[in-house]
N, C-alpha and C. Protein backbone atom coordinates (compact mmCIF):
# COMPACT_ATOMS: atom_id res chain seq x y z
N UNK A 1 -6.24 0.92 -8.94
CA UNK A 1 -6.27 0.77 -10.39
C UNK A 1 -7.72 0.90 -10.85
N UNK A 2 -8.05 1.87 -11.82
CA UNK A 2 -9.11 2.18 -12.08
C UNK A 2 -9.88 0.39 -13.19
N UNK A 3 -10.99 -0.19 -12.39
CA UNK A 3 -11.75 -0.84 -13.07
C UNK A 3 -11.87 -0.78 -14.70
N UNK A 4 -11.75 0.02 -15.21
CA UNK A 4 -12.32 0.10 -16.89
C UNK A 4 -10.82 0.04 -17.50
N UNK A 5 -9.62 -0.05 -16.68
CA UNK A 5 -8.34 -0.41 -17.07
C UNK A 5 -8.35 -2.05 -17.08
N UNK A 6 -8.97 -2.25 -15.96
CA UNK A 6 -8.75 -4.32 -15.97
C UNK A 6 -9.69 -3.99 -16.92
N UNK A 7 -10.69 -4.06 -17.29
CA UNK A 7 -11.56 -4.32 -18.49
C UNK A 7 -10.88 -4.83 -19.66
N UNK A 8 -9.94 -2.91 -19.75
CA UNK A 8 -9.39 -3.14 -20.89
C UNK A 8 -8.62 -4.36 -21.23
N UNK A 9 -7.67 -4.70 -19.78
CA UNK A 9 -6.32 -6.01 -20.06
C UNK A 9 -7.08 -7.35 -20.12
N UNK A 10 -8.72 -6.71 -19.42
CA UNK A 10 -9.34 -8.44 -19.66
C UNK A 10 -9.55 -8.47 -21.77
N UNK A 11 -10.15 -7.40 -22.21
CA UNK A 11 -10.40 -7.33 -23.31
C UNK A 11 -9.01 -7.94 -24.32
N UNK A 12 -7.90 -7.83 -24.00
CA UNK A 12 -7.04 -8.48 -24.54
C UNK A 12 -6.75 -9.70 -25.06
N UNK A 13 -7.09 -10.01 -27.08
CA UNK A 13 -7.47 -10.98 -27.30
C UNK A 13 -5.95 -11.95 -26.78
N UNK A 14 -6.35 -13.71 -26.64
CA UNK A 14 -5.61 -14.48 -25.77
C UNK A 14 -4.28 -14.71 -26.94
N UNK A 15 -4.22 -14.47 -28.69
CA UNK A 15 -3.03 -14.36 -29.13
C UNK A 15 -1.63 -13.09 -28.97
N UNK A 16 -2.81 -12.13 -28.18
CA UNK A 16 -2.07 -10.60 -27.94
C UNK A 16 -1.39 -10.77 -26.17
N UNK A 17 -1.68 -11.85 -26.18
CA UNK A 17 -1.87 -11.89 -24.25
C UNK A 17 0.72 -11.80 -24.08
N UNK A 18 1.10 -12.83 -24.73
CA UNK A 18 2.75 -12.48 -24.59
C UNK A 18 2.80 -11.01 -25.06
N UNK A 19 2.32 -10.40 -26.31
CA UNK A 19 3.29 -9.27 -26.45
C UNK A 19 2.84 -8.15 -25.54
N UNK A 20 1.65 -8.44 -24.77
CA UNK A 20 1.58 -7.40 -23.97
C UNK A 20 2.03 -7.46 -22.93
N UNK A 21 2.32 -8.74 -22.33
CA UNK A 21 3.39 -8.87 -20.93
C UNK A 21 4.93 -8.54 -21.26
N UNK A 22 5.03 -8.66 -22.46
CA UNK A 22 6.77 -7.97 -23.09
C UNK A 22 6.65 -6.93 -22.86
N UNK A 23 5.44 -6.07 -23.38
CA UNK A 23 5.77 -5.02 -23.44
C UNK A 23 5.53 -4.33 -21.95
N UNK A 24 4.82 -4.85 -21.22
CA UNK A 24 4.31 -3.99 -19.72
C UNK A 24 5.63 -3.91 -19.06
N UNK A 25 6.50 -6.02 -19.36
CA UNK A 25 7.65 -5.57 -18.51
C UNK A 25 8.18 -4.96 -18.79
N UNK A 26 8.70 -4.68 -20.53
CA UNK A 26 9.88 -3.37 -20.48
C UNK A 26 9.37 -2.26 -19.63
N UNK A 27 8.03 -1.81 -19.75
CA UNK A 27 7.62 -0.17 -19.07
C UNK A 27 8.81 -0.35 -17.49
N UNK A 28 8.23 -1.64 -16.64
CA UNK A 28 8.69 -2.02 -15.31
C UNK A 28 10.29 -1.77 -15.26
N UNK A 29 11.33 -2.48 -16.53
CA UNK A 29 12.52 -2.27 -16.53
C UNK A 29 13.24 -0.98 -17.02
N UNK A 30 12.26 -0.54 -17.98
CA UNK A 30 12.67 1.44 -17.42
C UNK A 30 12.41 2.68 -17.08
N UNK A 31 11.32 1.97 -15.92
CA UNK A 31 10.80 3.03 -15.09
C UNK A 31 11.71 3.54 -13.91
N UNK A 32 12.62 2.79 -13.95
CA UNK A 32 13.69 2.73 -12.83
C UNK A 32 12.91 2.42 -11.51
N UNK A 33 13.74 2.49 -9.77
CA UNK A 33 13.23 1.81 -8.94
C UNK A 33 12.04 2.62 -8.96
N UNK A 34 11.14 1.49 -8.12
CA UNK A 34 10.39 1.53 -7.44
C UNK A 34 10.06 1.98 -6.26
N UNK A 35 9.43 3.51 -5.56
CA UNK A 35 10.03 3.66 -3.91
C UNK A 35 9.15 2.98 -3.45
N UNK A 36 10.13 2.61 -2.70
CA UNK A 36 9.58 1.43 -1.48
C UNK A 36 8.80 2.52 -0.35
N UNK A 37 7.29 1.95 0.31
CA UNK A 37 6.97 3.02 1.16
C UNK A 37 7.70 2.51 2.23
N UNK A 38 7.70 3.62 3.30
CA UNK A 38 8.40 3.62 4.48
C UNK A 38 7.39 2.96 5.36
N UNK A 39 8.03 2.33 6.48
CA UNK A 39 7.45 1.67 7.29
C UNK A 39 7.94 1.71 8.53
N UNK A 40 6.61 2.01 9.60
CA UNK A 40 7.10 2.42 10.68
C UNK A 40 6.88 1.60 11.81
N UNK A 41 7.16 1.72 12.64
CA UNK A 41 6.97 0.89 13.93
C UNK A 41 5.84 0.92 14.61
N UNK A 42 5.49 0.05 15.86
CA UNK A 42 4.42 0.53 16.31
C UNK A 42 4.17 1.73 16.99
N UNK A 43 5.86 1.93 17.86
CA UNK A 43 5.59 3.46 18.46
C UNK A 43 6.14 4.53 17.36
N UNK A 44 6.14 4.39 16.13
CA UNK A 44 5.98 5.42 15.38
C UNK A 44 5.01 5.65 14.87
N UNK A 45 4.22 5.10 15.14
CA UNK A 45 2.97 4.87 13.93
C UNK A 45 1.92 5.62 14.88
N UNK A 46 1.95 5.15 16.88
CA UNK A 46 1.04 5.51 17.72
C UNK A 46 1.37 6.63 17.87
N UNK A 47 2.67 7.52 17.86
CA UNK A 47 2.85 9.32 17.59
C UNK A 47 2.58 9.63 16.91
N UNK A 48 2.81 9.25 15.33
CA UNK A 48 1.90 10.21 14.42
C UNK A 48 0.53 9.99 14.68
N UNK A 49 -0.32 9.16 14.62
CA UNK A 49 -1.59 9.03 15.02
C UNK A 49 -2.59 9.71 16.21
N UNK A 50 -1.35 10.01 17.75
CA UNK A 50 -1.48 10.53 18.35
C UNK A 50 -2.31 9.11 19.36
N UNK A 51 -2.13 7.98 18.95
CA UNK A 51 -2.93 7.04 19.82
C UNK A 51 -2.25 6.14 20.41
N UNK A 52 -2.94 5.06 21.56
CA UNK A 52 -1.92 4.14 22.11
C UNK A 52 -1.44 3.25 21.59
N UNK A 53 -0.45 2.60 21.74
CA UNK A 53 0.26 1.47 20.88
C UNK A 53 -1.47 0.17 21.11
N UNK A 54 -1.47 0.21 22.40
CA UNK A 54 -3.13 -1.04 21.92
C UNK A 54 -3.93 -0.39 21.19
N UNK A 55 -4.11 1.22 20.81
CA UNK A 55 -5.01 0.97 20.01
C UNK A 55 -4.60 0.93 18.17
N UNK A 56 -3.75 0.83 18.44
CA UNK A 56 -2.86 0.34 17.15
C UNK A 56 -3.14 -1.12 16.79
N UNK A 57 -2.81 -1.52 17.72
CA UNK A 57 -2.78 -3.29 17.34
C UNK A 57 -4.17 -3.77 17.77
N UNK A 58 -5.20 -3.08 17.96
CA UNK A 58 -6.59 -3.20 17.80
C UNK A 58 -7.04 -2.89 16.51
N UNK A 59 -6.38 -1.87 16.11
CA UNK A 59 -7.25 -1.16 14.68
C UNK A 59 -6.26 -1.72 13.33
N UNK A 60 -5.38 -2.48 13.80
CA UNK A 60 -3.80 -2.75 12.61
C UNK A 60 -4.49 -3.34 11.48
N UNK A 61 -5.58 -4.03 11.37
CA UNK A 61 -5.61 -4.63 9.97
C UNK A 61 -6.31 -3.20 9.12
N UNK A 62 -7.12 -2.46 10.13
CA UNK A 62 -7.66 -1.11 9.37
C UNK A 62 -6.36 -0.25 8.67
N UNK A 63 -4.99 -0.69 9.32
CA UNK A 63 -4.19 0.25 9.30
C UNK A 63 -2.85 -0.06 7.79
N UNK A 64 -3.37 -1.16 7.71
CA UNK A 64 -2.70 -2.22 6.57
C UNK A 64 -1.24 -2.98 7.11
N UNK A 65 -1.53 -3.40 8.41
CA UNK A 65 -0.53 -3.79 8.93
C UNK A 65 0.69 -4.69 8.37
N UNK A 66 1.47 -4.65 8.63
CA UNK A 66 2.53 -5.24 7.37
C UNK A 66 3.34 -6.38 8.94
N UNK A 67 2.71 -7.73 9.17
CA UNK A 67 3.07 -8.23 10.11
C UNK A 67 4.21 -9.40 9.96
N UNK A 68 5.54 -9.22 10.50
CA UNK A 68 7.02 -9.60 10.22
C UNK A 68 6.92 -10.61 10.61
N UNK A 69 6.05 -10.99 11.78
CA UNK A 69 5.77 -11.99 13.28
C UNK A 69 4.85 -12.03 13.57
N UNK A 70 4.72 -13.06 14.60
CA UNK A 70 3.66 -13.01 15.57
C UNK A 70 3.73 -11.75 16.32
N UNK A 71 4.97 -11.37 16.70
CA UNK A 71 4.96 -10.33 17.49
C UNK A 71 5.58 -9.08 17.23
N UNK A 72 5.73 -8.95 15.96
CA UNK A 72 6.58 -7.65 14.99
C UNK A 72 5.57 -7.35 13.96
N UNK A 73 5.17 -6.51 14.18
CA UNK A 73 4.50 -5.75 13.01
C UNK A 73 4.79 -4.25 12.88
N UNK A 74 4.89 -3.41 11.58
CA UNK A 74 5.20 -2.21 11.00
C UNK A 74 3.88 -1.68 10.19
N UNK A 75 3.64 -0.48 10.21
CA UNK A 75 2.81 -0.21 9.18
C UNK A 75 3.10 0.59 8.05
N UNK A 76 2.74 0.80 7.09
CA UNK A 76 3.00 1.43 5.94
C UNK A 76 2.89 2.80 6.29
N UNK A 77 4.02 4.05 6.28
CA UNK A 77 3.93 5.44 6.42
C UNK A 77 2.63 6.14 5.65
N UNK A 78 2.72 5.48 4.67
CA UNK A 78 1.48 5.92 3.37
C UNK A 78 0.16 5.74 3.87
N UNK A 79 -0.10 4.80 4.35
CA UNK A 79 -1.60 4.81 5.42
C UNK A 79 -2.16 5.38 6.53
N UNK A 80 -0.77 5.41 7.87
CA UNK A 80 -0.97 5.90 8.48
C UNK A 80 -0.89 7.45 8.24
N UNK A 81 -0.28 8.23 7.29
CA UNK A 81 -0.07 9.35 7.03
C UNK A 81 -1.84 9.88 6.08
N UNK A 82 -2.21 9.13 5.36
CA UNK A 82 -3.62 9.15 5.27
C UNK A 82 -4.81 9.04 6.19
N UNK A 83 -4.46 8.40 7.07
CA UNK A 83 -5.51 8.16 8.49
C UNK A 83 -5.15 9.77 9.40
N UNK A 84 -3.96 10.11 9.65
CA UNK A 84 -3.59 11.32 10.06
C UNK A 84 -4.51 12.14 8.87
N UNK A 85 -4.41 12.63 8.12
CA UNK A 85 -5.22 13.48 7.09
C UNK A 85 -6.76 13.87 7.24
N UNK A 86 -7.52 12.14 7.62
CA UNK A 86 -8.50 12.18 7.92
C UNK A 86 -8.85 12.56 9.04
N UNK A 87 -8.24 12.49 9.61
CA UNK A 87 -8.60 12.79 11.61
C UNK A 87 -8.45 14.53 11.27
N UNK A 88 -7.70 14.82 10.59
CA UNK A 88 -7.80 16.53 10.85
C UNK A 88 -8.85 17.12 10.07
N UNK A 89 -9.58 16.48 8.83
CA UNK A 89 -10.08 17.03 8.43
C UNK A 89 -11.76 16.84 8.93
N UNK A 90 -11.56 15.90 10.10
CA UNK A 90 -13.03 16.22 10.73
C UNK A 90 -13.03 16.99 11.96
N UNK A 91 -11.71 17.51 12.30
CA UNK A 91 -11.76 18.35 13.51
C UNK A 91 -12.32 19.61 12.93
């Protein structure tokens, strides 16, 4: 979210502060859903990446790890599909 947008919602005098949460939620109630990003496993996440599952769960908070458990964690397709992006564009 671009900074000079919070500005703006901070700039919002405090009698304007309800009709603008009315109005943001309607935007929310007919924007229809929301896609949910996909989320992958650890050995999905270490094939697209092309790396080992430890170095997954070494680098997972870099990776925006989305952790279910102590011992279940998924990551967001949307990140790791950006980290893929970057790795090719320095080869």
């Amino acid at each position: 979210m671009p900074s000079d947008l919070l500005a703006t919602l901070d700039a919002i005098p405090a009698d304007q502060i309800p009709a603008a949460v009315i109005r943001l939620a309607g935007r929310l109630l007919t924007a229809g859903p929301v896609p949910v990003d996909d989320l992958l496993t650890v050995t999905e996440a270490a094939t697209l990446l092309q790396q080992s599952r430890r170095w997954l769960y070494t680098h997972a908070d870099e990776l925006g790890v989305v952790r279910l458990s102590r011992r279940k964690m998924v990551f967001p397709r949307r990140t790791v599909l950006a980290r893929v992006a970057r790795k090719g564009r320095r080869s």
